[in-house]
PDB file of N, CA and C in Angstrom:
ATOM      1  N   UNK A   1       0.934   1.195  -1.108  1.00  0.00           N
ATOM      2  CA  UNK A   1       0.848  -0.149  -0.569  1.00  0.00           C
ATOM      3  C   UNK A   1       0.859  -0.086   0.963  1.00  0.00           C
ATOM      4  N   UNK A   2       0.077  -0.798   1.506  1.00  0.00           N
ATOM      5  CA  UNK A   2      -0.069  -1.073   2.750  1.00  0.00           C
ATOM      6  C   UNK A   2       1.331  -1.233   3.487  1.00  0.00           C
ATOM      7  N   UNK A   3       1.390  -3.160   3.010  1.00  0.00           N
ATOM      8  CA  UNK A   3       2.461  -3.729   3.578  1.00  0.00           C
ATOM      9  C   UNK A   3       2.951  -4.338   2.462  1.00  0.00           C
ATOM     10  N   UNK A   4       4.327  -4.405   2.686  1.00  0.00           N
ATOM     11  CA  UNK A   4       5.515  -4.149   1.375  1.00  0.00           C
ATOM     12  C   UNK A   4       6.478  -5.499   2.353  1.00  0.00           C
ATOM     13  N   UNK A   5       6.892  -6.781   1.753  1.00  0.00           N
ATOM     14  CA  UNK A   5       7.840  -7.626   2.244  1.00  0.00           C
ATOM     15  C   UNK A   5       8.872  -7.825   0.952  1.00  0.00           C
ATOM     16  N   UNK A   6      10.395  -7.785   0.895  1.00  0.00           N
ATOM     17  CA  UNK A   6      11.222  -7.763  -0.154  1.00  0.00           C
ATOM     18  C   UNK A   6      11.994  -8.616   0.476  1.00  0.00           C
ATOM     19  N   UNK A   7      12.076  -9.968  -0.099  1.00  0.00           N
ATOM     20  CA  UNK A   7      13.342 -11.026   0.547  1.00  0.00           C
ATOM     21  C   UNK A   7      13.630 -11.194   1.924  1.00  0.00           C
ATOM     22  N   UNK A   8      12.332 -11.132   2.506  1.00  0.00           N
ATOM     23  CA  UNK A   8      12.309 -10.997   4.132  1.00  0.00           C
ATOM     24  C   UNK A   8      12.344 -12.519   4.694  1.00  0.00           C
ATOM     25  N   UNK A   9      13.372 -12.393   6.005  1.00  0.00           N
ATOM     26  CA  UNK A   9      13.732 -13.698   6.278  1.00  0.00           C
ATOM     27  C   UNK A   9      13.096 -13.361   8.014  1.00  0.00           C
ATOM     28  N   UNK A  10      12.269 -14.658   7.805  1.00  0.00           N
ATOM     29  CA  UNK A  10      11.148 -14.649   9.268  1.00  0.00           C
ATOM     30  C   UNK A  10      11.718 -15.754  10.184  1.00  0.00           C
ATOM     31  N   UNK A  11      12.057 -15.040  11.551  1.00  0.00           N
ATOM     32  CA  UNK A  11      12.478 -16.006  12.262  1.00  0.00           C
ATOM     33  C   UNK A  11      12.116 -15.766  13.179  1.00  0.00           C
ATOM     34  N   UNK A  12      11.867 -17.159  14.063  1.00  0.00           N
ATOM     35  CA  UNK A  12      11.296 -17.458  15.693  1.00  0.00           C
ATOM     36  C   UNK A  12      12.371 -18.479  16.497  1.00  0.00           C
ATOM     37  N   UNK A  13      12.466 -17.706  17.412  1.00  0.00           N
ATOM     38  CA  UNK A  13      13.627 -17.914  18.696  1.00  0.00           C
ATOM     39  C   UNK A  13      14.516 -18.638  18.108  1.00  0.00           C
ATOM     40  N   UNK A  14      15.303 -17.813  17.109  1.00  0.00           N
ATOM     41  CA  UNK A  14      16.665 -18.613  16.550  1.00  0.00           C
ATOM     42  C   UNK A  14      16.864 -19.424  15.530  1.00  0.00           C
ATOM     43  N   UNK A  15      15.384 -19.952  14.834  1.00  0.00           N
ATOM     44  CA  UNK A  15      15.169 -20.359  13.809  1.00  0.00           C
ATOM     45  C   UNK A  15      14.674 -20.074  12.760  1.00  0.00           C
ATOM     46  N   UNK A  16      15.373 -20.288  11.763  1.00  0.00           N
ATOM     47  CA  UNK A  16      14.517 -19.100  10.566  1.00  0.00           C
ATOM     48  C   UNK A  16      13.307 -20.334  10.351  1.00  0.00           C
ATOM     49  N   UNK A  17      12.182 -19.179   9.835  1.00  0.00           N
ATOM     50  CA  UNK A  17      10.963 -20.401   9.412  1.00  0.00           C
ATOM     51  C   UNK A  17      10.689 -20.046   7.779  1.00  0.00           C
ATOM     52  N   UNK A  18      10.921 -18.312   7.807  1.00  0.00           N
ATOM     53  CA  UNK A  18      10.907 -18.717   6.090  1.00  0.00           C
ATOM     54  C   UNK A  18      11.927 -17.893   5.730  1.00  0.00           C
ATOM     55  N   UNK A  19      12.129 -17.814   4.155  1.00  0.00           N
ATOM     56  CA  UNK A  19      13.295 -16.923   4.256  1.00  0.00           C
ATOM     57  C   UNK A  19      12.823 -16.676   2.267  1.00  0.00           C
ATOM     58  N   UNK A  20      13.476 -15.555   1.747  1.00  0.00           N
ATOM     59  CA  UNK A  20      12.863 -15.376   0.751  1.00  0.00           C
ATOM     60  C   UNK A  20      11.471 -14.498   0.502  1.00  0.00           C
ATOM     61  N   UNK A  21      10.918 -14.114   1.558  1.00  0.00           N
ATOM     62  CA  UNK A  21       9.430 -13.855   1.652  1.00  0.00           C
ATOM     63  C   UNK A  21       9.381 -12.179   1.148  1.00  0.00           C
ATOM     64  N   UNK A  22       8.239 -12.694  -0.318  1.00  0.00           N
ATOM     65  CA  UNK A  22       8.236 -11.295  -0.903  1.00  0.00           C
ATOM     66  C   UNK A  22       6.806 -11.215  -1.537  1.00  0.00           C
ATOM     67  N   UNK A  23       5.813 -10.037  -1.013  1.00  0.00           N
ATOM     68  CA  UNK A  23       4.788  -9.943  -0.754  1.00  0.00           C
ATOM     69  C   UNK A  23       3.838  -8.556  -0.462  1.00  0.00           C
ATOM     70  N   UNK A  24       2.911  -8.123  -1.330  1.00  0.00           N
ATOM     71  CA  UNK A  24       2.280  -6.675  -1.073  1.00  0.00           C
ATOM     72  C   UNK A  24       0.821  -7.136  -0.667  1.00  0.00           C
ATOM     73  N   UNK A  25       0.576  -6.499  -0.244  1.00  0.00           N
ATOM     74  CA  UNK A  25      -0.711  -6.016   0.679  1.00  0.00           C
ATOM     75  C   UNK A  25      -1.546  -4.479  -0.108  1.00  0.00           C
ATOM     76  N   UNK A  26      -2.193  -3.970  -0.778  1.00  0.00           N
ATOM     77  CA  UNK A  26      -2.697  -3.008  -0.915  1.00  0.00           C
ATOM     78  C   UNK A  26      -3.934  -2.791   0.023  1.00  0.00           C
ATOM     79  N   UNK A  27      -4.131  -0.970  -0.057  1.00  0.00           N
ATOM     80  CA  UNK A  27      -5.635  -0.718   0.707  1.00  0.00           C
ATOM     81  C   UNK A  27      -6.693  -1.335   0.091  1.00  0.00           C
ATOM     82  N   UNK A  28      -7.650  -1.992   0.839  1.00  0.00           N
ATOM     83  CA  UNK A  28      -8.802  -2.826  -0.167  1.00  0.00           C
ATOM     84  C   UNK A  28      -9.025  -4.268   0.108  1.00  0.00           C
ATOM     85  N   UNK A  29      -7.525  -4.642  -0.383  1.00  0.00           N
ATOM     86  CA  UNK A  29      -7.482  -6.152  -0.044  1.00  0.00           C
ATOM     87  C   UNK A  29      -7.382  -6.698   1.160  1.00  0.00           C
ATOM     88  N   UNK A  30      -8.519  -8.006   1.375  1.00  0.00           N
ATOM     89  CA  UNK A  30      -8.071  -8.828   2.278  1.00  0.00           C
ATOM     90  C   UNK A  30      -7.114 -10.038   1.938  1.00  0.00           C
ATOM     91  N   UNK A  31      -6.556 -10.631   3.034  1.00  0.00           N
ATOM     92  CA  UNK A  31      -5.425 -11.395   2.445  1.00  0.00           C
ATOM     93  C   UNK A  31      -5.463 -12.386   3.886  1.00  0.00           C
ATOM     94  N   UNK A  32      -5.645 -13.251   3.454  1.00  0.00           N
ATOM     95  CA  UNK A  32      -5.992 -14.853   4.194  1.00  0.00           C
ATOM     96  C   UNK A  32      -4.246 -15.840   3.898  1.00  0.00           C
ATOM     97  N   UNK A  33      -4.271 -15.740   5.444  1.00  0.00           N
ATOM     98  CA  UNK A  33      -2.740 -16.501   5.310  1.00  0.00           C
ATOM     99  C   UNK A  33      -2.987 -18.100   5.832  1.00  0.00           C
ATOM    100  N   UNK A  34      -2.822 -18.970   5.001  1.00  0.00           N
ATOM    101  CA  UNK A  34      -3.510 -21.075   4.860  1.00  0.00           C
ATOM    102  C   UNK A  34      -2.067 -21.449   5.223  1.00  0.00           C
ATOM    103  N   UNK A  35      -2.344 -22.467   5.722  1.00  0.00           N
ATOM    104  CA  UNK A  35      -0.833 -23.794   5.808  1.00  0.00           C
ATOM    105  C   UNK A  35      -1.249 -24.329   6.686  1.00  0.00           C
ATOM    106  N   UNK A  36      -0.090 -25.139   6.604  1.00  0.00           N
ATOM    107  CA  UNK A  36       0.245 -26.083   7.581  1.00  0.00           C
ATOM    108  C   UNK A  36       0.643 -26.020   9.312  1.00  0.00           C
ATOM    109  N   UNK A  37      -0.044 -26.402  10.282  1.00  0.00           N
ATOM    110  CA  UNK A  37       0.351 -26.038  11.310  1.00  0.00           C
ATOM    111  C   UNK A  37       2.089 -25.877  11.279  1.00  0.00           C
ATOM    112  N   UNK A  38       3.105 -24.860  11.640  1.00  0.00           N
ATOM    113  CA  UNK A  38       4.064 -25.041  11.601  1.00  0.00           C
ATOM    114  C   UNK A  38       5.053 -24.097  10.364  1.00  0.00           C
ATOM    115  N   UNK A  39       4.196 -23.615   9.574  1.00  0.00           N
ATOM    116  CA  UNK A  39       4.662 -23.311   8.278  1.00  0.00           C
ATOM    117  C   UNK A  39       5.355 -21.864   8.547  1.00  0.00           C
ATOM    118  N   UNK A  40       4.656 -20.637   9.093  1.00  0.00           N
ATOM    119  CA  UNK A  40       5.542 -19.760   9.414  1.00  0.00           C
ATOM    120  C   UNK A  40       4.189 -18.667   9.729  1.00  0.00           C
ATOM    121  N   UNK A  41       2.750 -19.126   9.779  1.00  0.00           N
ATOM    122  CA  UNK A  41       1.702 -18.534   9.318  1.00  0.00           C
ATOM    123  C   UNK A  41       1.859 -17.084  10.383  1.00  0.00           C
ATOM    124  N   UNK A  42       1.797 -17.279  11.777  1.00  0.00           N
ATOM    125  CA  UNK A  42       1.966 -16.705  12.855  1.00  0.00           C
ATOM    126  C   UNK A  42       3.672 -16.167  13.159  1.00  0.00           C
ATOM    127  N   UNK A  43       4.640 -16.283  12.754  1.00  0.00           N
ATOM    128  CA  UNK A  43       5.440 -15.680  12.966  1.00  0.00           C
ATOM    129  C   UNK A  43       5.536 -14.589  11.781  1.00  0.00           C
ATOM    130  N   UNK A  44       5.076 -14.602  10.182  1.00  0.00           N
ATOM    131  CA  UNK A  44       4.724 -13.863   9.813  1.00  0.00           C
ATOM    132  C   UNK A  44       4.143 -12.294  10.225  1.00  0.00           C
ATOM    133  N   UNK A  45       2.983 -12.837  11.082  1.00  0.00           N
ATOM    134  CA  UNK A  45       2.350 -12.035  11.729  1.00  0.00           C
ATOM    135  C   UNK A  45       2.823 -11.303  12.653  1.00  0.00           C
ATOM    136  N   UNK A  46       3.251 -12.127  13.114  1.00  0.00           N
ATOM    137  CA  UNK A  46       4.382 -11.143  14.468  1.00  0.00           C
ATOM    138  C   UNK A  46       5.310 -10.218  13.855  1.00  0.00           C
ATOM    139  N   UNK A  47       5.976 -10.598  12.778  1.00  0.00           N
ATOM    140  CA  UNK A  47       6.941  -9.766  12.331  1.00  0.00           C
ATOM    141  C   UNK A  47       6.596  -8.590  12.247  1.00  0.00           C
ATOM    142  N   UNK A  48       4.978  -8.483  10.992  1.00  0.00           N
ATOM    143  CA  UNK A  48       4.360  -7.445  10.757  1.00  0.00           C
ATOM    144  C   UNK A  48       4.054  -6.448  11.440  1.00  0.00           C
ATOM    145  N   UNK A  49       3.711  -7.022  12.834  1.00  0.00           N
ATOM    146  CA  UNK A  49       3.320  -5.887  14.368  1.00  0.00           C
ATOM    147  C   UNK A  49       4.283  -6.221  15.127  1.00  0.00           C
ATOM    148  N   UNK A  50       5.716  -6.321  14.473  1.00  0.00           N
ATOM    149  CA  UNK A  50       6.922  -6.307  14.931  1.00  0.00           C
ATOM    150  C   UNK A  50       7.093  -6.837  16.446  1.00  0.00           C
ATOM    151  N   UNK A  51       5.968  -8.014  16.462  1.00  0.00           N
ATOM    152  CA  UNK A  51       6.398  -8.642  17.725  1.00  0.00           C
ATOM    153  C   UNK A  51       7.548  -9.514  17.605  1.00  0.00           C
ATOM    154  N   UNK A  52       8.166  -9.959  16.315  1.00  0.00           N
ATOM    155  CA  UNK A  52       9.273 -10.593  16.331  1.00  0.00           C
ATOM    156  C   UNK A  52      10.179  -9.575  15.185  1.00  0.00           C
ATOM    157  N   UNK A  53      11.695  -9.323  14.743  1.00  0.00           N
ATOM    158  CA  UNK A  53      11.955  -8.315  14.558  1.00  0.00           C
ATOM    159  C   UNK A  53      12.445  -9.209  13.395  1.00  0.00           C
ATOM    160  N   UNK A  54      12.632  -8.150  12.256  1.00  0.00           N
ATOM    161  CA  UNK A  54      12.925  -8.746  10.580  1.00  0.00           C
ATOM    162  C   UNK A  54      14.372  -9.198  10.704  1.00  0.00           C
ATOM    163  N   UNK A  55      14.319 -10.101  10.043  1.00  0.00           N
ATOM    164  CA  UNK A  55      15.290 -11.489   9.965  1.00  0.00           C
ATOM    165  C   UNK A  55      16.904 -10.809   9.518  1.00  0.00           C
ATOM    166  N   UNK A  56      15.961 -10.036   7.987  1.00  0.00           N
ATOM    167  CA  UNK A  56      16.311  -9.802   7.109  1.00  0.00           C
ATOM    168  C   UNK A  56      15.751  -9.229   5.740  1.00  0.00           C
ATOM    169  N   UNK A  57      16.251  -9.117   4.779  1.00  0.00           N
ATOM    170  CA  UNK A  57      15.157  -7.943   3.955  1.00  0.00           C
ATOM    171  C   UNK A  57      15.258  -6.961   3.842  1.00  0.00           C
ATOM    172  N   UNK A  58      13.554  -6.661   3.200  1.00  0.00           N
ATOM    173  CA  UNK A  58      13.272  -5.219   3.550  1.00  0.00           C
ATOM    174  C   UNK A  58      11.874  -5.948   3.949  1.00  0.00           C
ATOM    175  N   UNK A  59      11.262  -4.650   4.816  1.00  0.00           N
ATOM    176  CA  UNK A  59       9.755  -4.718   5.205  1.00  0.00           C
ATOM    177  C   UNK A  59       9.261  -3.457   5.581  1.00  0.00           C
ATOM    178  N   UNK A  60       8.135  -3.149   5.306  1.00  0.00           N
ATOM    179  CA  UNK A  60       7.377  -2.170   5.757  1.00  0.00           C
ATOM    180  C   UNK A  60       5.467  -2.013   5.473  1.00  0.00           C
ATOM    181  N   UNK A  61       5.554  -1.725   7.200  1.00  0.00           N
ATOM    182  CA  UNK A  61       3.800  -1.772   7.035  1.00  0.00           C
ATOM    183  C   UNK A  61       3.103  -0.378   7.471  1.00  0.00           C
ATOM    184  N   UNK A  62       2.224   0.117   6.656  1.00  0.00           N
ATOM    185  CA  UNK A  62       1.811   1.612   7.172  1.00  0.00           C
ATOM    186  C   UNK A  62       3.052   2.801   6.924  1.00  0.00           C
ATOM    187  N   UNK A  63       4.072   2.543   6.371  1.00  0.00           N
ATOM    188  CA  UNK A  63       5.062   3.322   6.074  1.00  0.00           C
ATOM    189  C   UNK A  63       5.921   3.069   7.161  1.00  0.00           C
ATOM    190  N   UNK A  64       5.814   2.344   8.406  1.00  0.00           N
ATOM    191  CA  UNK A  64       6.622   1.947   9.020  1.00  0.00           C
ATOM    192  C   UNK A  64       7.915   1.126   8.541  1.00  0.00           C
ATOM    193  N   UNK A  65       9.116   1.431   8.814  1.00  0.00           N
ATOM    194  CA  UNK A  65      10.217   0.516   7.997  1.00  0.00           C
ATOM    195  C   UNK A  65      10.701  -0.606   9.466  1.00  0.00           C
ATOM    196  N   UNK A  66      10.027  -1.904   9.045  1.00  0.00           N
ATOM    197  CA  UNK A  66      10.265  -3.211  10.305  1.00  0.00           C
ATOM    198  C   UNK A  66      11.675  -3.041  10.613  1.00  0.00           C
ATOM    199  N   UNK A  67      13.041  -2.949   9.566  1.00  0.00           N
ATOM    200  CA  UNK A  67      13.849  -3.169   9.717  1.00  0.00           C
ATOM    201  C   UNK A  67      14.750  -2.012  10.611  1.00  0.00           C
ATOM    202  N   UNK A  68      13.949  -1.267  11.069  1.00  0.00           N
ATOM    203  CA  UNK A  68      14.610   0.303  11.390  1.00  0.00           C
ATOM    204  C   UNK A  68      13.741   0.625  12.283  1.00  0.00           C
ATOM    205  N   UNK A  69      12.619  -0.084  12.453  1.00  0.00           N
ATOM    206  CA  UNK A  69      11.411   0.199  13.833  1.00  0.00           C
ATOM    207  C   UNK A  69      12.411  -0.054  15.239  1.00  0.00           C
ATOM    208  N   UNK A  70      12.165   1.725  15.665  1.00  0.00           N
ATOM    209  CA  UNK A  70      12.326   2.018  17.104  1.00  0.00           C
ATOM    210  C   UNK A  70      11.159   1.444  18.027  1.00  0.00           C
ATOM    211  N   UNK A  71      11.865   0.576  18.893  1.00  0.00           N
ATOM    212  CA  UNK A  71      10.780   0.446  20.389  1.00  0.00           C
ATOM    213  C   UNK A  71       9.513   1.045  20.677  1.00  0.00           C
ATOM    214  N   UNK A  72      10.323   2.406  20.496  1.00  0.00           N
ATOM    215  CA  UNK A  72       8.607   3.460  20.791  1.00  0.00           C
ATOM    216  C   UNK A  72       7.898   3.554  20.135  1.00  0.00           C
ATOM    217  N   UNK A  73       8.373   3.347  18.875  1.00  0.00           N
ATOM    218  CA  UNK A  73       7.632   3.250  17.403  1.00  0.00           C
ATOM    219  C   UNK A  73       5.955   2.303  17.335  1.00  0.00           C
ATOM    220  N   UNK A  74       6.867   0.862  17.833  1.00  0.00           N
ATOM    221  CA  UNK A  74       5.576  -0.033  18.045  1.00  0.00           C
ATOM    222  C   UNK A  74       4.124  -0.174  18.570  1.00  0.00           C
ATOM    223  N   UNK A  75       4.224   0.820  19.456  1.00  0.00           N
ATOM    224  CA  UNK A  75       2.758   0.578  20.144  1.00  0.00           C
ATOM    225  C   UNK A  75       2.046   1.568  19.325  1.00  0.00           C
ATOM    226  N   UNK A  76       2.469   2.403  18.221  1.00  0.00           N
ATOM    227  CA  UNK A  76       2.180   3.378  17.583  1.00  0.00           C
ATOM    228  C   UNK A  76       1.378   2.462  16.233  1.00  0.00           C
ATOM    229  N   UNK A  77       2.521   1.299  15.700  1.00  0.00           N
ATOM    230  CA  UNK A  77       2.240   0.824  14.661  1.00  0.00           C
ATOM    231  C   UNK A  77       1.026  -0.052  15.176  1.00  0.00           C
ATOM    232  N   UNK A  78       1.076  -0.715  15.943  1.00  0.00           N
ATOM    233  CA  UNK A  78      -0.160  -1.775  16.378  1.00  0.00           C
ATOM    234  C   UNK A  78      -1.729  -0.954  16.678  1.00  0.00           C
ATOM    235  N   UNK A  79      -1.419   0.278  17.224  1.00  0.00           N
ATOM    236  CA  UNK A  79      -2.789   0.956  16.856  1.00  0.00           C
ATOM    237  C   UNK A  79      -3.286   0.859  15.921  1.00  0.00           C
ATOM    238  N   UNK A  80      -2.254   1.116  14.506  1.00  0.00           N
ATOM    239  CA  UNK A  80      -2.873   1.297  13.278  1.00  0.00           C
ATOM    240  C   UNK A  80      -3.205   0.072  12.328  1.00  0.00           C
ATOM    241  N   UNK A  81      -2.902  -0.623  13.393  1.00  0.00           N
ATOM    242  CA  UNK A  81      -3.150  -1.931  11.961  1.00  0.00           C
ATOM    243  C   UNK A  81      -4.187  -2.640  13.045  1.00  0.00           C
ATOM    244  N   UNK A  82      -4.558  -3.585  12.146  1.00  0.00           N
ATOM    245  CA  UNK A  82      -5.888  -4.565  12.868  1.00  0.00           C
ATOM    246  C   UNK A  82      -5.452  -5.749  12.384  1.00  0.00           C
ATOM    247  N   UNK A  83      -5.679  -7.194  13.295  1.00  0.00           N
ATOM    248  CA  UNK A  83      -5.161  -8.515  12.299  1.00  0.00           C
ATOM    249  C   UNK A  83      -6.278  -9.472  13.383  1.00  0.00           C
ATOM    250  N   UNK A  84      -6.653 -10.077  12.586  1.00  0.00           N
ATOM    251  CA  UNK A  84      -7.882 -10.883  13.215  1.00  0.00           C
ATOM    252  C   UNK A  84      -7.359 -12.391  13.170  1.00  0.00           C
TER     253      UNK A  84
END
């Protein structure tokens, strides 16, 4: 699996936006994230390229573990992933 989310709680500047969030990604699939302006669509995203850091959970993308991602780690993980 790509990207792996287990009871991951997504939060932006102090507020959780979702919480519960459990979710796979395999090689192959595309995966289209819909809502509501406001819903959590983009902090999601951030989490993933660990521009915002896991809430809570578990997470991991590329074998990277979000919850245990070192600093230096990151610019490593964002090479490898692409998000349009």
């Amino acid at each position: 699996m790509l990207v792996v989310l287990k009871e991951a709680k997504i939060s932006h500047e102090k507020v959780t936006t979702l919480s519960d969030v459990n979710f796979t990604v395999d090689e192959g699939e595309f995966v289209y994230l819909i809502g509501k302006v406001g819903s959590g669509k983009s902090s999601i995203l951030k989490t993933l390229y660990a521009e915002l850091p896991l809430g809570g959970g578990t997470g991991e993308v590329l074998g990277y573990n979000l919850a245990k991602m070192k600093q230096r780690r990151i610019a490593e993980l964002r090479r490898q992933t692409g998000i349009v």
